[in-house]
N, C-alpha and C. Protein backbone atom coordinates (compact mmCIF):
# COMPACT_ATOMS: atom_id res chain seq x y z
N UNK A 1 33.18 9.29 21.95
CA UNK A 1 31.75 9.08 22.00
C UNK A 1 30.98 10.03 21.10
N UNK A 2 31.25 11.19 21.18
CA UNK A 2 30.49 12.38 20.23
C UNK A 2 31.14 12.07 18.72
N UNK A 3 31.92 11.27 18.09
CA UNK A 3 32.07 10.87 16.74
C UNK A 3 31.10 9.92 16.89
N UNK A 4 31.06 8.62 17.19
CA UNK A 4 30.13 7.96 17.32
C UNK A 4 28.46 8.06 17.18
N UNK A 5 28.45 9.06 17.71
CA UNK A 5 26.59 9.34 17.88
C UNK A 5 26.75 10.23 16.61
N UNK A 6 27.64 11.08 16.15
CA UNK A 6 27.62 11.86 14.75
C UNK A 6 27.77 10.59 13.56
N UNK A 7 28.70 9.95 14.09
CA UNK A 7 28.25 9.09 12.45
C UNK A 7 27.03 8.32 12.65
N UNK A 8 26.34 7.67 13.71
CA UNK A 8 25.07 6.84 13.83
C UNK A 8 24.03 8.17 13.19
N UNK A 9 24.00 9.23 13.41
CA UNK A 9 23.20 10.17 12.71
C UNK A 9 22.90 10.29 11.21
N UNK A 10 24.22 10.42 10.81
CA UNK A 10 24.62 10.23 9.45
C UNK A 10 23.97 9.32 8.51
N UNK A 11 24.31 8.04 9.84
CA UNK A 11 24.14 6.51 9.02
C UNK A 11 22.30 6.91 9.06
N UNK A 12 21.88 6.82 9.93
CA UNK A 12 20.24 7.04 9.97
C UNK A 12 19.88 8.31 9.36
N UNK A 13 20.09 9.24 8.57
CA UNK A 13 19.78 10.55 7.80
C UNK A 13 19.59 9.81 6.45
N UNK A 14 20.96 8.79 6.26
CA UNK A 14 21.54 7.93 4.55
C UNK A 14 19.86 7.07 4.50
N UNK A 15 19.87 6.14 5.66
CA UNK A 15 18.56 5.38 5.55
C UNK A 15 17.61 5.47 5.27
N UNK A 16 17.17 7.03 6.17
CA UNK A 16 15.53 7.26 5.95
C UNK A 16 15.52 8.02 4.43
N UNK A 17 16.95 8.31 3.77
CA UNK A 17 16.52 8.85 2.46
C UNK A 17 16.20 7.93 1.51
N UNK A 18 17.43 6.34 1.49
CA UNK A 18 17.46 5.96 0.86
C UNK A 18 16.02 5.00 1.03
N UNK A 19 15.21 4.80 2.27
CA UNK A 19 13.55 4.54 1.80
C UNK A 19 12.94 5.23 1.11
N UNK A 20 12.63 6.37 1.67
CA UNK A 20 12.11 7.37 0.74
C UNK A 20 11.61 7.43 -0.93
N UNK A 21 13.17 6.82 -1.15
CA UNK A 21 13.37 7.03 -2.46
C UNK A 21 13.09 5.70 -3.12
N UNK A 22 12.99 4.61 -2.47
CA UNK A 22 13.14 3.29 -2.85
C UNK A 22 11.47 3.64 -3.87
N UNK A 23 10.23 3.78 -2.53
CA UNK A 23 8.76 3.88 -3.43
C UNK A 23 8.18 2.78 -3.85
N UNK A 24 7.03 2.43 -4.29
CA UNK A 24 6.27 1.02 -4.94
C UNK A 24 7.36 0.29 -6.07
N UNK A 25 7.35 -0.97 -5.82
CA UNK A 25 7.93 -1.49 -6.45
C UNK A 25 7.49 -2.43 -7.50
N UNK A 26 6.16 -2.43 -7.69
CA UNK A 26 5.75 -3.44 -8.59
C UNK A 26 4.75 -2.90 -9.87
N UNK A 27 4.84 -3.15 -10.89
CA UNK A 27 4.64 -2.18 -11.75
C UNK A 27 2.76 -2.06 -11.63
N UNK A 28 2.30 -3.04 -11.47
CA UNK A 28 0.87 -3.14 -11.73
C UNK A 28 -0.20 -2.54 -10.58
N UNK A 29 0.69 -1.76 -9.58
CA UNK A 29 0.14 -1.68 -8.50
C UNK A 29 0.09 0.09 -8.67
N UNK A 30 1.04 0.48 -10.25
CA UNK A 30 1.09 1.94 -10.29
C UNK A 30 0.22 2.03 -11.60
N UNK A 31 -0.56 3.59 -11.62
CA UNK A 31 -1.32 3.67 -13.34
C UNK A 31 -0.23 3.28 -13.91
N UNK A 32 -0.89 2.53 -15.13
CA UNK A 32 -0.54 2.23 -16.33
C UNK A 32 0.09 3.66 -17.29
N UNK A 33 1.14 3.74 -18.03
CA UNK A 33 1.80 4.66 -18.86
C UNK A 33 0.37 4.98 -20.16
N UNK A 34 0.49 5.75 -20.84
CA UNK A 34 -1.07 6.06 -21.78
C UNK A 34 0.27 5.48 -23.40
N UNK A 35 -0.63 4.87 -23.62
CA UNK A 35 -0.15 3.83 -25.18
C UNK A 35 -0.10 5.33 -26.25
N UNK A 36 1.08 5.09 -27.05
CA UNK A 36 1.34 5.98 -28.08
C UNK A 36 0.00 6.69 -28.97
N UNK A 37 -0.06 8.27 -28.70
CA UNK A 37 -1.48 8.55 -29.25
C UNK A 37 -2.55 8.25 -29.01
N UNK A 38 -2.73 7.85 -27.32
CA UNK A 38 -3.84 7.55 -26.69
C UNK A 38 -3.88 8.90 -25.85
N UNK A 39 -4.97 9.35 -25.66
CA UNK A 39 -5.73 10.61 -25.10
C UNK A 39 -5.33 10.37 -23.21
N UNK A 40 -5.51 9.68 -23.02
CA UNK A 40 -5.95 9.41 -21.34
C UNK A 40 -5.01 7.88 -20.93
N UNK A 41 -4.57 7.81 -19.54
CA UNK A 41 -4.11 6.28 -19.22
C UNK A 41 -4.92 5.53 -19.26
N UNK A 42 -4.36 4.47 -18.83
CA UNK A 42 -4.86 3.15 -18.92
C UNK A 42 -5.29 3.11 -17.34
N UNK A 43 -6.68 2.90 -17.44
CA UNK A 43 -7.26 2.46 -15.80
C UNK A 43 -6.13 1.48 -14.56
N UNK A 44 -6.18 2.16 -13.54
CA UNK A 44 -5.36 1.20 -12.52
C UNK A 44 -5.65 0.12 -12.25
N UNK A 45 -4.92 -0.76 -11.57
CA UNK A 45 -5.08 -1.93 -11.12
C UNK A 45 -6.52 -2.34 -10.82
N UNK A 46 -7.28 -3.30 -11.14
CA UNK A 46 -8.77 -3.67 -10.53
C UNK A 46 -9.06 -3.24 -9.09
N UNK A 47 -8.13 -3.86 -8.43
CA UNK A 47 -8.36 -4.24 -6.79
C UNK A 47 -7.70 -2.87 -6.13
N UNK A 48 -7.53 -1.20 -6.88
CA UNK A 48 -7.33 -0.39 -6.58
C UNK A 48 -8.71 0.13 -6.36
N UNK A 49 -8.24 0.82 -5.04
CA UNK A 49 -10.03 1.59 -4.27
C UNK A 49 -9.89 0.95 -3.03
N UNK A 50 -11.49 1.35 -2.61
CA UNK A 50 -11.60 1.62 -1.07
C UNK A 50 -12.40 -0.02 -0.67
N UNK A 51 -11.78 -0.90 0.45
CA UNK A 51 -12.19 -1.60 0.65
C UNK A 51 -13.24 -1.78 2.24
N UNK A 52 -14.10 -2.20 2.48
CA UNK A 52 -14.45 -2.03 4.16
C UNK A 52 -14.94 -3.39 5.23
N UNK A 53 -15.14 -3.13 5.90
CA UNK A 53 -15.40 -4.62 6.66
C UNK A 53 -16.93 -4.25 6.75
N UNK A 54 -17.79 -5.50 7.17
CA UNK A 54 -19.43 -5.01 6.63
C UNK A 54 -19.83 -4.32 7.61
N UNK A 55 -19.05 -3.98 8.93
CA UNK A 55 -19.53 -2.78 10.13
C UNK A 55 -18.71 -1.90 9.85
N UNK A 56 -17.98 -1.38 8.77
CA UNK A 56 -17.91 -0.35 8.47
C UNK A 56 -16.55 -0.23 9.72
N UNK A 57 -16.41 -0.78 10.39
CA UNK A 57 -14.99 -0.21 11.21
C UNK A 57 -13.72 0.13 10.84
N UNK A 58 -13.28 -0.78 9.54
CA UNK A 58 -11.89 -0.64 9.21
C UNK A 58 -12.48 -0.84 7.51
N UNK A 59 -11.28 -0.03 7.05
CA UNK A 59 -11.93 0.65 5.49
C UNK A 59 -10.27 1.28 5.01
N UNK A 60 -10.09 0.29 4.37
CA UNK A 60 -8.79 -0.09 3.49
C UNK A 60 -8.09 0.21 2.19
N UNK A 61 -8.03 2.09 1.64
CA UNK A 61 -7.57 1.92 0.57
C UNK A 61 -6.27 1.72 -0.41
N UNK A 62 -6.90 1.00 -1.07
CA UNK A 62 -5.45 0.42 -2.02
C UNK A 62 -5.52 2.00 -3.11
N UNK A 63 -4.56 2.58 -2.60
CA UNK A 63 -3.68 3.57 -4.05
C UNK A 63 -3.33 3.18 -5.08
N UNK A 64 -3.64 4.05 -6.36
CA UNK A 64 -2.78 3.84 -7.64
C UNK A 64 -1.31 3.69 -7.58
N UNK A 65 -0.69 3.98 -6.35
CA UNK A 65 0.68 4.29 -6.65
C UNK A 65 1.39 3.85 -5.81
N UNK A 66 0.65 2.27 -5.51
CA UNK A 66 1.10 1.05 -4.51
C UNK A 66 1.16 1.44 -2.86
N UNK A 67 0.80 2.19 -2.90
CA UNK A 67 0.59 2.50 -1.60
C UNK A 67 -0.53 2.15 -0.84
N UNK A 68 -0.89 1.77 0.19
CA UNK A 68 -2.59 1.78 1.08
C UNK A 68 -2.46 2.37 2.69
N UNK A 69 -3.68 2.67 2.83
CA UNK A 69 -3.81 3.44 3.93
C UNK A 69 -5.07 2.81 4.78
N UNK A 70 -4.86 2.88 5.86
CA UNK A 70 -6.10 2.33 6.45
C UNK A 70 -6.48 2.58 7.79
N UNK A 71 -7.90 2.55 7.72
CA UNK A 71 -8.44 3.72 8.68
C UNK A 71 -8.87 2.41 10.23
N UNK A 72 -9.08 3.09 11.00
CA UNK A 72 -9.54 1.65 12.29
C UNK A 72 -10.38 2.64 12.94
N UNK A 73 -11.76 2.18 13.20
CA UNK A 73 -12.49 2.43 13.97
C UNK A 73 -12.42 4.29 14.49
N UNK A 74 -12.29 4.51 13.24
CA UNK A 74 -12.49 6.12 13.01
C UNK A 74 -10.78 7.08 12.94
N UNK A 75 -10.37 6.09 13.28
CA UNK A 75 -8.82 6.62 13.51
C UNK A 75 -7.92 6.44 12.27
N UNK A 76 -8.08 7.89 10.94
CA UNK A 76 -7.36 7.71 9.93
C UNK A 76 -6.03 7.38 10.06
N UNK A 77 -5.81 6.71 8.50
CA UNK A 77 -4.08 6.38 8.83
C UNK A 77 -3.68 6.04 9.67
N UNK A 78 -4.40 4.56 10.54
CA UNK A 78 -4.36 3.94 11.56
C UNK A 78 -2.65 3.00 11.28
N UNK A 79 -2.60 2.14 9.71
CA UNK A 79 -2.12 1.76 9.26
C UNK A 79 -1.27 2.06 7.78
N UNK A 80 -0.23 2.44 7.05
CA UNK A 80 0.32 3.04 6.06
C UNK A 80 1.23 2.11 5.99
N UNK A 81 1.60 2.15 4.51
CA UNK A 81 2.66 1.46 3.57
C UNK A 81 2.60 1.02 2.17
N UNK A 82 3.04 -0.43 1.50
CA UNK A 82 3.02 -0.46 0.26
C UNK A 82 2.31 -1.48 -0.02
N UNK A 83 2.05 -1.69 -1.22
CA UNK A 83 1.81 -3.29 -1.55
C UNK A 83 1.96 -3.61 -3.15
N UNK A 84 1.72 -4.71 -2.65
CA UNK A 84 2.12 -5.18 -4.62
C UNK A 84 1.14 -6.79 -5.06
N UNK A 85 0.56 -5.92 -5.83
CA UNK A 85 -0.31 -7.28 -6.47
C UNK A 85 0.33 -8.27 -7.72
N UNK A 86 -0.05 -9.43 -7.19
CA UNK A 86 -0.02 -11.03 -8.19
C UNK A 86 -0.72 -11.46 -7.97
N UNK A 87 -1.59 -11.42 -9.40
CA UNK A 87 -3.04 -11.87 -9.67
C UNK A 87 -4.05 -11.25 -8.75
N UNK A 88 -4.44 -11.97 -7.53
CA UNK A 88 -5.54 -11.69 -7.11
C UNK A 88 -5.04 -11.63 -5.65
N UNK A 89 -3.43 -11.98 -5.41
CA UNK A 89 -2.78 -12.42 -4.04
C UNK A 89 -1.94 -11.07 -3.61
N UNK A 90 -2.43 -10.21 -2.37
CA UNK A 90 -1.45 -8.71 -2.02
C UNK A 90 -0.84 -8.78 -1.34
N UNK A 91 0.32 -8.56 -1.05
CA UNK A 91 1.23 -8.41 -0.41
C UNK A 91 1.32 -7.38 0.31
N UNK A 92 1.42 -7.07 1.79
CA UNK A 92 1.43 -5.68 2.34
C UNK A 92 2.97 -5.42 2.91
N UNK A 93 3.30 -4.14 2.85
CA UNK A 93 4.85 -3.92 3.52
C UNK A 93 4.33 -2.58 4.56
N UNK A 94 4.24 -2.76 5.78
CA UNK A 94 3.53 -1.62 6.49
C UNK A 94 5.32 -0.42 6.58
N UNK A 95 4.52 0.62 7.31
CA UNK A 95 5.59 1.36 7.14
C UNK A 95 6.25 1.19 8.14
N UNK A 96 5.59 0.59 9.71
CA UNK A 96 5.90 -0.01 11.05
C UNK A 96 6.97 -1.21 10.86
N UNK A 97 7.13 -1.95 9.51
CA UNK A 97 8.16 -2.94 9.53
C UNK A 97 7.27 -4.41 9.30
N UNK A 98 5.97 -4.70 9.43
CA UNK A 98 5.38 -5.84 9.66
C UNK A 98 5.19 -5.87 8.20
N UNK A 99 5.02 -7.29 7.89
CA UNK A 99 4.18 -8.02 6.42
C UNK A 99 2.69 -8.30 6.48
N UNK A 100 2.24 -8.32 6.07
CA UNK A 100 0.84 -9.09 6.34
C UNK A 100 0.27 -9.85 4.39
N UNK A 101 -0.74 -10.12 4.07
CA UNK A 101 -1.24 -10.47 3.07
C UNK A 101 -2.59 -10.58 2.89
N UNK A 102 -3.34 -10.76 1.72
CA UNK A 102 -4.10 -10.76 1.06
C UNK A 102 -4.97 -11.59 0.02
N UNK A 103 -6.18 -12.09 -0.23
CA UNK A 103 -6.54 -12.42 -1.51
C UNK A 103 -7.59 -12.18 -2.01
N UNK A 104 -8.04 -11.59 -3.06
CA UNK A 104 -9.09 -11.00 -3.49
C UNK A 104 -10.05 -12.34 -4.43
N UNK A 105 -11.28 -13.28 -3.58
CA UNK A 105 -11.68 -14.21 -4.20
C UNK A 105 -13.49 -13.56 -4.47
N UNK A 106 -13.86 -13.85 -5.31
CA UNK A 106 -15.28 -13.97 -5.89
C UNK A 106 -15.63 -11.92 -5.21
N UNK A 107 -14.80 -11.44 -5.57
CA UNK A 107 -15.06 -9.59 -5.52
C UNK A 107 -14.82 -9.23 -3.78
N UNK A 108 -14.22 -10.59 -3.03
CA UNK A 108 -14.44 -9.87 -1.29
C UNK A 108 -12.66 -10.27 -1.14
N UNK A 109 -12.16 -9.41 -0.75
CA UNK A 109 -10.54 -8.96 0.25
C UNK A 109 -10.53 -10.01 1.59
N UNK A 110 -9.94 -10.80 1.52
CA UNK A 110 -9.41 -11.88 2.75
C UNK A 110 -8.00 -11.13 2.88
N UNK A 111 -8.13 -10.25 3.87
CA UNK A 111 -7.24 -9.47 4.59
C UNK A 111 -6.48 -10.14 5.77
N UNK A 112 -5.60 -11.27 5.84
CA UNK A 112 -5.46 -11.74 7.34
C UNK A 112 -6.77 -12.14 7.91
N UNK A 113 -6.89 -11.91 9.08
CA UNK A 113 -8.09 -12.25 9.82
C UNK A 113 -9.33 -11.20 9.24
N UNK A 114 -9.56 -10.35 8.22
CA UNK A 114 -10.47 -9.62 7.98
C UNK A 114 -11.14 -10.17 6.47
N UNK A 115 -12.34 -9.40 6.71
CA UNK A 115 -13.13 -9.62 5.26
C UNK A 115 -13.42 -8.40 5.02
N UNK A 116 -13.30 -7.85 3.72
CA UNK A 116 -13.29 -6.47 3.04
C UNK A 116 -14.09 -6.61 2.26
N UNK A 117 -14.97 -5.62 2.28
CA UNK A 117 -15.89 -5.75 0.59
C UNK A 117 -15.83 -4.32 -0.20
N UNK A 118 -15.79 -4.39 -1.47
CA UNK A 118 -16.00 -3.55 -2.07
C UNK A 118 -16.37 -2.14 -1.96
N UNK A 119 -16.35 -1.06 -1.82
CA UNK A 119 -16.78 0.16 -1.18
C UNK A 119 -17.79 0.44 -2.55
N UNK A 120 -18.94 0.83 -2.74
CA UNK A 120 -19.81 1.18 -3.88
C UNK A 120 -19.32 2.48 -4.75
């Protein structure tokens, strides 16, 4: 029994590294590389920044570096994980294990059951 629970350790030490290391996977969701003899990068993704619902309860930001975080009714980092944009359609990978999605139409975030707007 005590080999057992030592290798299930093992096996779960290998896992949580090899997430870790995995990181955003989609290129457009990270800054852009700076073009040969250009001073500064290339601006991030559009639909990178802070998104909110119009009472201000839940307020959604999308990271340069595919990551988002999201706050609920005052409670930061309510929600954490990755995402990856096509076109205007996001994909969420929470860090809890769930999927959810996205589409960014006429400048407002159709979040699942939410509406996000723009943060100024």
């Amino acid at each position: 029994m005590p080999r057992t629970a030592l290798a299930l350790g093992v096996l779960a030490v290998l896992a949580a590294s090899a997430c870790q290391e995995a990181g955003p996977r989609h290129p457009r969701a990270e800054p852009a590389a700076a073009a040969p003899g250009s001073a500064s990068p290339a601006p991030p993704h559009p639909h990178v920044g802070m998104w909110v619902t119009a009472d201000g309860r839940i307020r959604q930001e999308l990271l340069p570096n595919g990551r988002y975080e999201e706050a609920r009714d005052g409670r930061e980092r309510a929600y954490t994980g990755r995402y990856t944009v096509t076109g205007d359609h996001i994909d969420y990978f929470d860090d809890l294990g769930f999927t959810a999605t996205g589409d960014v139409r006429d400048g407002v975030l159709y979040h699942e059951h939410l509406v996000l707007y723009r943060e100024d």
